[in-house]
PDB file of N, CA and C in Angstrom:
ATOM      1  N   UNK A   1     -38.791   0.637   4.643  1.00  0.00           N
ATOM      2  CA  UNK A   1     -37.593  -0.121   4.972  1.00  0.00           C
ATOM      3  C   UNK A   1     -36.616   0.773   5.726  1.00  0.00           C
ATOM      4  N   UNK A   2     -36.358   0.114   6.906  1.00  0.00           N
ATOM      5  CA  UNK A   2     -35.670   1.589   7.968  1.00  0.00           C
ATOM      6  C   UNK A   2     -34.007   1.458   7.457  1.00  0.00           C
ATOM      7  N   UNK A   3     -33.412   0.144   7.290  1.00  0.00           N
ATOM      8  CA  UNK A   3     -32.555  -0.478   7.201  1.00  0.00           C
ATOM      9  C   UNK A   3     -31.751  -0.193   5.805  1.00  0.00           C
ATOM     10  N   UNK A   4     -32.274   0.582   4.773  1.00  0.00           N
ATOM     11  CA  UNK A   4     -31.488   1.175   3.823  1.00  0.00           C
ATOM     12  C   UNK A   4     -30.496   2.319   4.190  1.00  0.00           C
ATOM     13  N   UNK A   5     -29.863   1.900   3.423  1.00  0.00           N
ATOM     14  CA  UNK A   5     -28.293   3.715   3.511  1.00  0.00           C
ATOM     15  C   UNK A   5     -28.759   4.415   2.593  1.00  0.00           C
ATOM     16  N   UNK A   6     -28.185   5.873   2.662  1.00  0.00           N
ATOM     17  CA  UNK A   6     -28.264   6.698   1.577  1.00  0.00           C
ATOM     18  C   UNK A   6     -28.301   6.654   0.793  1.00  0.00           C
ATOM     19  N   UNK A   7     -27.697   5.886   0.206  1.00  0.00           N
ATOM     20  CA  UNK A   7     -26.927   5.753  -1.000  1.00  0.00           C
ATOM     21  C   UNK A   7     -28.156   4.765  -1.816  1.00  0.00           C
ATOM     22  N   UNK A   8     -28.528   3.717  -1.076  1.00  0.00           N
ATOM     23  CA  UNK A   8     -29.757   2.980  -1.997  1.00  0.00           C
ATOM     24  C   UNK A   8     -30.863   3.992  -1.823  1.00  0.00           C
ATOM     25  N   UNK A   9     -31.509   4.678  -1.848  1.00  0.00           N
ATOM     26  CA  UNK A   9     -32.228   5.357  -1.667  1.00  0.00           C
ATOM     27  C   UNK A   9     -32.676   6.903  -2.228  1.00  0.00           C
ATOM     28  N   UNK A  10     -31.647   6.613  -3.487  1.00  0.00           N
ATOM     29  CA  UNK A  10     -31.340   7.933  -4.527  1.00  0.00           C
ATOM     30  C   UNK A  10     -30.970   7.453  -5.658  1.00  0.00           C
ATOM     31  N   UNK A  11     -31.319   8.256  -6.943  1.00  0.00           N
ATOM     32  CA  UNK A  11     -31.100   7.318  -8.266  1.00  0.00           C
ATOM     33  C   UNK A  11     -29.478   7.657  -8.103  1.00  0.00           C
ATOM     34  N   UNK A  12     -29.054   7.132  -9.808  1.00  0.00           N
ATOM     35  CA  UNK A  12     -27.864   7.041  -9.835  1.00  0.00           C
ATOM     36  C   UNK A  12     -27.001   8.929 -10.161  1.00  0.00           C
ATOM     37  N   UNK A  13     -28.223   9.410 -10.643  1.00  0.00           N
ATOM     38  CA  UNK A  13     -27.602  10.853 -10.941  1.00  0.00           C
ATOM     39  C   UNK A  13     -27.266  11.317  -9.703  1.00  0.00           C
ATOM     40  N   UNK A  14     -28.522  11.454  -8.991  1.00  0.00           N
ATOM     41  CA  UNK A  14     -28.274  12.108  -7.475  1.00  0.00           C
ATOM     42  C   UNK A  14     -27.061  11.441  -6.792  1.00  0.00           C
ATOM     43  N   UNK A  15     -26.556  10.395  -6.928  1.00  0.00           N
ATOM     44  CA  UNK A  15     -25.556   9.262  -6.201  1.00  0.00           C
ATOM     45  C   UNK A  15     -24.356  10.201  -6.832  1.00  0.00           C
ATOM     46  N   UNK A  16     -24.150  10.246  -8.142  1.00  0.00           N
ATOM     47  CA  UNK A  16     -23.293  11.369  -9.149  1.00  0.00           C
ATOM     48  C   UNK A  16     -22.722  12.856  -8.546  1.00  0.00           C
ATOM     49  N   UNK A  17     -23.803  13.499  -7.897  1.00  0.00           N
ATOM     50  CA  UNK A  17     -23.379  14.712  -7.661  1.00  0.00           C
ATOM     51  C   UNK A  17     -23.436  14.692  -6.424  1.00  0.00           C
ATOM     52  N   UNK A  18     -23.559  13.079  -5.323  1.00  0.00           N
ATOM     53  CA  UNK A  18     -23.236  12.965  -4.148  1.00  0.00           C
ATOM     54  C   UNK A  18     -21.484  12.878  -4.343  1.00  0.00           C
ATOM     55  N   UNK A  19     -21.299  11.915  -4.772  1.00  0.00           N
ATOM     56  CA  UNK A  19     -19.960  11.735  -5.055  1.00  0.00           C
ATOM     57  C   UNK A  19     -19.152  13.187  -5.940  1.00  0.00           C
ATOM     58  N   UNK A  20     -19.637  14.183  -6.596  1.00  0.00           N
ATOM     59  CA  UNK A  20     -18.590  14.860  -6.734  1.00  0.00           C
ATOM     60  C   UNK A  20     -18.418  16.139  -5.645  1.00  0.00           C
ATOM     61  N   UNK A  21     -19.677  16.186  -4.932  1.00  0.00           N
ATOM     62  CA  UNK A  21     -19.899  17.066  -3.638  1.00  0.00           C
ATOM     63  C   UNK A  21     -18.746  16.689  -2.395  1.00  0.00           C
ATOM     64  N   UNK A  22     -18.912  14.939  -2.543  1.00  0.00           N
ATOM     65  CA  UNK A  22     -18.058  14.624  -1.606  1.00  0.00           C
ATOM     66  C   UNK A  22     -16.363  14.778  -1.890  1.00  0.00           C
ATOM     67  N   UNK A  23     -15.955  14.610  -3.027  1.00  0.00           N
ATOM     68  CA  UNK A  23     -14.658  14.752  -3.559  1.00  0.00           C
ATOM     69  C   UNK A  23     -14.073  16.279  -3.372  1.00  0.00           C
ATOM     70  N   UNK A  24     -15.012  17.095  -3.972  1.00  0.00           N
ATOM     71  CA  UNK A  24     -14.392  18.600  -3.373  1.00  0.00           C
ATOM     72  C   UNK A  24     -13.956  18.782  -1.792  1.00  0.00           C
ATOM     73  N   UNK A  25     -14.605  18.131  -1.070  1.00  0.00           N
ATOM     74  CA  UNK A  25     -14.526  18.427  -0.052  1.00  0.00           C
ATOM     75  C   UNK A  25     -12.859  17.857   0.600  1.00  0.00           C
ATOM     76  N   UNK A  26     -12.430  16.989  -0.403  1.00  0.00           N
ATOM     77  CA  UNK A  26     -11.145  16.496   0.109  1.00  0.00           C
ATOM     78  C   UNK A  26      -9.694  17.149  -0.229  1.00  0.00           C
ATOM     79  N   UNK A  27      -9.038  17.077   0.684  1.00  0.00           N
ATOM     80  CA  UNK A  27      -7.718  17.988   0.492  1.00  0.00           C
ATOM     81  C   UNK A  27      -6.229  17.103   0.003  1.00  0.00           C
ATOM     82  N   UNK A  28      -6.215  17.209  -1.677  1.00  0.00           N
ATOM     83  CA  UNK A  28      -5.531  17.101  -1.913  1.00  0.00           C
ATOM     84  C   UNK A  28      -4.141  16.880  -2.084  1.00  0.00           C
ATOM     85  N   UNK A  29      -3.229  16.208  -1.824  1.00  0.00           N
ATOM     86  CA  UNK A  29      -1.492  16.455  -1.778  1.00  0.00           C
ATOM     87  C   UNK A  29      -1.215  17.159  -3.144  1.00  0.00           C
ATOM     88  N   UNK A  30      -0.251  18.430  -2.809  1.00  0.00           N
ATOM     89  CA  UNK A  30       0.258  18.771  -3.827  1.00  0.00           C
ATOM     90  C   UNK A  30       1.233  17.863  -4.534  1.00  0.00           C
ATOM     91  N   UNK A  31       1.808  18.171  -5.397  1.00  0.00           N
ATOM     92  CA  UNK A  31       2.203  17.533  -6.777  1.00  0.00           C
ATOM     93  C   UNK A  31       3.668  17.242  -6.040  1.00  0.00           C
ATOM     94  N   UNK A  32       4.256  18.211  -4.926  1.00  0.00           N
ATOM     95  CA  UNK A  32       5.659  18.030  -4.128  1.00  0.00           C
ATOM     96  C   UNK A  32       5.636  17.188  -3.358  1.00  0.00           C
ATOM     97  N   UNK A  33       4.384  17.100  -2.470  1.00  0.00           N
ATOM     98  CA  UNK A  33       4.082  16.078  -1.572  1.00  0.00           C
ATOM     99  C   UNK A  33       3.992  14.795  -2.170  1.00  0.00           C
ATOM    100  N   UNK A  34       3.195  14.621  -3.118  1.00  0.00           N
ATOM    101  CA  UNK A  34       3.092  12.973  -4.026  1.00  0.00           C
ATOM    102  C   UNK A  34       4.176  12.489  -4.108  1.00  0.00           C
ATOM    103  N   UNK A  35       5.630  13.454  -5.359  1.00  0.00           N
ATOM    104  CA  UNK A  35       6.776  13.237  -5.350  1.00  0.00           C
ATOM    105  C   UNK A  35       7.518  12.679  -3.543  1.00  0.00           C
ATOM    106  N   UNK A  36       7.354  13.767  -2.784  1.00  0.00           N
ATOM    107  CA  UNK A  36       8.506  13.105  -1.846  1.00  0.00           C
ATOM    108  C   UNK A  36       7.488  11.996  -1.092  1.00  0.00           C
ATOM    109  N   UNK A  37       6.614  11.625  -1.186  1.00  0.00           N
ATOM    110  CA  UNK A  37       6.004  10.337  -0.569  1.00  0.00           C
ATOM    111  C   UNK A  37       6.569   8.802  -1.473  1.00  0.00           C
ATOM    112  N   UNK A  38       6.097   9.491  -2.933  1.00  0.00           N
ATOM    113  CA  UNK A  38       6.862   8.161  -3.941  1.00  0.00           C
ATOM    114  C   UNK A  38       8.404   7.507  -3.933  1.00  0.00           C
ATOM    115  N   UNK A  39       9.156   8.825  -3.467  1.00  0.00           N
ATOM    116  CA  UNK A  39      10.434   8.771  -3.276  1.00  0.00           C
ATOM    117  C   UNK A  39      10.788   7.729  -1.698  1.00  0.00           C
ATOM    118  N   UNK A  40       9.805   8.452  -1.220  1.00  0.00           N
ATOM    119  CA  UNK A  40      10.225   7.694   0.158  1.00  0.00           C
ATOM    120  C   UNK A  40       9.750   6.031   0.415  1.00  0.00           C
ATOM    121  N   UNK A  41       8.713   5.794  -0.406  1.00  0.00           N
ATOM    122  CA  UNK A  41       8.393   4.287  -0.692  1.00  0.00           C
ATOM    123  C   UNK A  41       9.401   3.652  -0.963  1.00  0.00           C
ATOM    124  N   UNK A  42       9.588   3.837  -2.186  1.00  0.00           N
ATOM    125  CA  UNK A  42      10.648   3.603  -3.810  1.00  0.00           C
ATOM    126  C   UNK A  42      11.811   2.919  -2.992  1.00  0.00           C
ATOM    127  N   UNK A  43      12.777   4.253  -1.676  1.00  0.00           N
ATOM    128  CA  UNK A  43      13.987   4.471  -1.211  1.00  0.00           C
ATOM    129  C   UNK A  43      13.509   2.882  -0.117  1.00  0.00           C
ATOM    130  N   UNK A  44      12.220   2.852   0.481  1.00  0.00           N
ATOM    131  CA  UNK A  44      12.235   1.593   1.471  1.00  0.00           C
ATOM    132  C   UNK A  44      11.785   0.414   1.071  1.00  0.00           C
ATOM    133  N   UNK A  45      11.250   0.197  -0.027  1.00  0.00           N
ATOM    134  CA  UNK A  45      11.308  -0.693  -1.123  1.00  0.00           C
ATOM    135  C   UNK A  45      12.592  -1.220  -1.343  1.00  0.00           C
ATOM    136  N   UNK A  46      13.667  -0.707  -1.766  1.00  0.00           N
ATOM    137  CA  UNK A  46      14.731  -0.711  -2.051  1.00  0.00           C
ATOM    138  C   UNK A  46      15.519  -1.121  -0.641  1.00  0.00           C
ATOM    139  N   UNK A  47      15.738  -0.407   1.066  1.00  0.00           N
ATOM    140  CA  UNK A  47      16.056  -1.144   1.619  1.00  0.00           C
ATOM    141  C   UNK A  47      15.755  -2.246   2.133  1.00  0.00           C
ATOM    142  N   UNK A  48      14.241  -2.698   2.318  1.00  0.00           N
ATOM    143  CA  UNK A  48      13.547  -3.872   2.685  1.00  0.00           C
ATOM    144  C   UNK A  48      14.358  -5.023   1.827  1.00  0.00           C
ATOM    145  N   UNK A  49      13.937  -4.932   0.125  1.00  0.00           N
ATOM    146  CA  UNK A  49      14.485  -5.636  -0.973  1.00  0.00           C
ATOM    147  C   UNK A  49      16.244  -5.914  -0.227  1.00  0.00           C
ATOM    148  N   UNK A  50      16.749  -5.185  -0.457  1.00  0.00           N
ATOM    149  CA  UNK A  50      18.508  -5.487   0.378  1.00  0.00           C
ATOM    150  C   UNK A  50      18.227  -6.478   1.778  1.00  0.00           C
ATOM    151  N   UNK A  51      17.616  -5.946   2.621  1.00  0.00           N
ATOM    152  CA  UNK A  51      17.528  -6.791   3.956  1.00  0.00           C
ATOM    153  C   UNK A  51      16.916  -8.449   3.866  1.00  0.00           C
ATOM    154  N   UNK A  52      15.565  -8.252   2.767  1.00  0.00           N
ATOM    155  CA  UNK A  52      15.238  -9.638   2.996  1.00  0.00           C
ATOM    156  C   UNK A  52      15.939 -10.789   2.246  1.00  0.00           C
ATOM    157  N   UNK A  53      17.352  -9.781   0.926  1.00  0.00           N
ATOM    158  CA  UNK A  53      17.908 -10.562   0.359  1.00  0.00           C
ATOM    159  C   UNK A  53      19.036 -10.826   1.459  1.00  0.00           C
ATOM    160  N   UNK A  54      19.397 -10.335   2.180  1.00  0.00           N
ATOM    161  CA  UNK A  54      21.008 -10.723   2.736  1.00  0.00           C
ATOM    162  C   UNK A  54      20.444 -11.836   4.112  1.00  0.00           C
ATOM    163  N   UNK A  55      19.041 -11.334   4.468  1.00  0.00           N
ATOM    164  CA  UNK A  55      18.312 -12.504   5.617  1.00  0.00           C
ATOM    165  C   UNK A  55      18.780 -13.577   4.803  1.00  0.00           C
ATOM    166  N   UNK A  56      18.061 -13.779   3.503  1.00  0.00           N
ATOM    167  CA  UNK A  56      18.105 -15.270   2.757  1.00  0.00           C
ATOM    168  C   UNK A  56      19.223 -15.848   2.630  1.00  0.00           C
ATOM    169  N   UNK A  57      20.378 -15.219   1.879  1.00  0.00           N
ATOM    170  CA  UNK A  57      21.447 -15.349   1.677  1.00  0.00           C
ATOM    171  C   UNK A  57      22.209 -16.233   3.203  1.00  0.00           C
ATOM    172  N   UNK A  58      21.835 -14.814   4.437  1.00  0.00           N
ATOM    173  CA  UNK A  58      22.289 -15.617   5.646  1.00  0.00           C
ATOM    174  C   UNK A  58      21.914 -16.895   5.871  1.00  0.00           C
ATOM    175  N   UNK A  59      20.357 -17.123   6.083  1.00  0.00           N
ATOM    176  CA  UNK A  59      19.669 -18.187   6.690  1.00  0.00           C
ATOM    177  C   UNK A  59      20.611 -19.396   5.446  1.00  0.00           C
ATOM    178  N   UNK A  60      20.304 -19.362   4.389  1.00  0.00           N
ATOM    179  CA  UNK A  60      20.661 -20.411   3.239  1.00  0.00           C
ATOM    180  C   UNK A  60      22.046 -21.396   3.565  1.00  0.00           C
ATOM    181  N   UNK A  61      22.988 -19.761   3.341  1.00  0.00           N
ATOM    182  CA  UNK A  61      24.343 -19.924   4.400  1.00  0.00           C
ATOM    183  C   UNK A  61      24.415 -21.059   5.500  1.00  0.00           C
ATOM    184  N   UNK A  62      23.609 -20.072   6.584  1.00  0.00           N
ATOM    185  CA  UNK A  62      23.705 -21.440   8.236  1.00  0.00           C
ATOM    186  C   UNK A  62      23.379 -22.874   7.689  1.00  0.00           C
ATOM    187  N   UNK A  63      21.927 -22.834   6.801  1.00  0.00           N
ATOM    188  CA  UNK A  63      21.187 -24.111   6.922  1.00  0.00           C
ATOM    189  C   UNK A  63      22.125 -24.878   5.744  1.00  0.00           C
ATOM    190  N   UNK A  64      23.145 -24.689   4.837  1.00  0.00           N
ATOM    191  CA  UNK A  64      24.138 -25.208   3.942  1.00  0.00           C
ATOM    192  C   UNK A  64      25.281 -25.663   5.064  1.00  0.00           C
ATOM    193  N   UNK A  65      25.726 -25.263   6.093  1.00  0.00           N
ATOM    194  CA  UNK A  65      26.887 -25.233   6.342  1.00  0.00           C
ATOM    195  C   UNK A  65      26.025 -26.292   7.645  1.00  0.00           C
ATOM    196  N   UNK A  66      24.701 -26.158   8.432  1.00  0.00           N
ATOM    197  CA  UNK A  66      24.665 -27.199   9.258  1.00  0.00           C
ATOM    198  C   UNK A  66      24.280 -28.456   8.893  1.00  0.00           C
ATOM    199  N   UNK A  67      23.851 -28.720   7.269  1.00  0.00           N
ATOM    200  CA  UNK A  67      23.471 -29.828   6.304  1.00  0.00           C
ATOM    201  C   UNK A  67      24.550 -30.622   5.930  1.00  0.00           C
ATOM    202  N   UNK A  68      25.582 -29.602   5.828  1.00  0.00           N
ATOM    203  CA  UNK A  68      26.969 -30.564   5.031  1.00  0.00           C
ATOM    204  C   UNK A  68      27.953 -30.606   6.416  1.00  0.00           C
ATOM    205  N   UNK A  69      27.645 -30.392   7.261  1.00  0.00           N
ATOM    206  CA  UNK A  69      28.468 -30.722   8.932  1.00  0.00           C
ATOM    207  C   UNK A  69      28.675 -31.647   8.867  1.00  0.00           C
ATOM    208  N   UNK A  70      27.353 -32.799   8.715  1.00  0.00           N
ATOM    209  CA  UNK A  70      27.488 -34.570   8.969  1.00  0.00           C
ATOM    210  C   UNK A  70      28.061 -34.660   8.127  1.00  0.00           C
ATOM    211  N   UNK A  71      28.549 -34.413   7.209  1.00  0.00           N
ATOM    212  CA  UNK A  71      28.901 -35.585   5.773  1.00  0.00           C
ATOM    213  C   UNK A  71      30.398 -36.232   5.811  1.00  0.00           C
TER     214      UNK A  71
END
């Protein structure tokens, strides 16, 4: 079968010490880097959250004030 990957083609141990062969090989963020990445989410989380509340607030606003125009 030409059409198999690696990966079917090895038991599950060998698949085991494919995967921890492959993990060493990856470069880590230190523990400072994690912190100021979480921080920097967290901080635009937080302005997005503000912006899409004051959009709503606006839009609600216009579409209240062009609803009760006719009355």
């Amino acid at each position: 079968m030409r059409g198999q990957s690696m990966a079917s083609k090895s038991n599950p141990f060998a698949f085991l010490q494919q995967v921890r062969s492959e993990t060493s090989k990856v470069t880590w963020p230190s523990r400072r880097e994690t912190m100021i990445s979480t921080v920097m989410v967290l901080v635009m989380v937080v302005f997005a959250a503000l912006f899409f509340f004051a959009a709503d607030q606006l839009i609600g606003w216009a579409l209240s004030f062009v609803l009760n125009t006719g009355n």
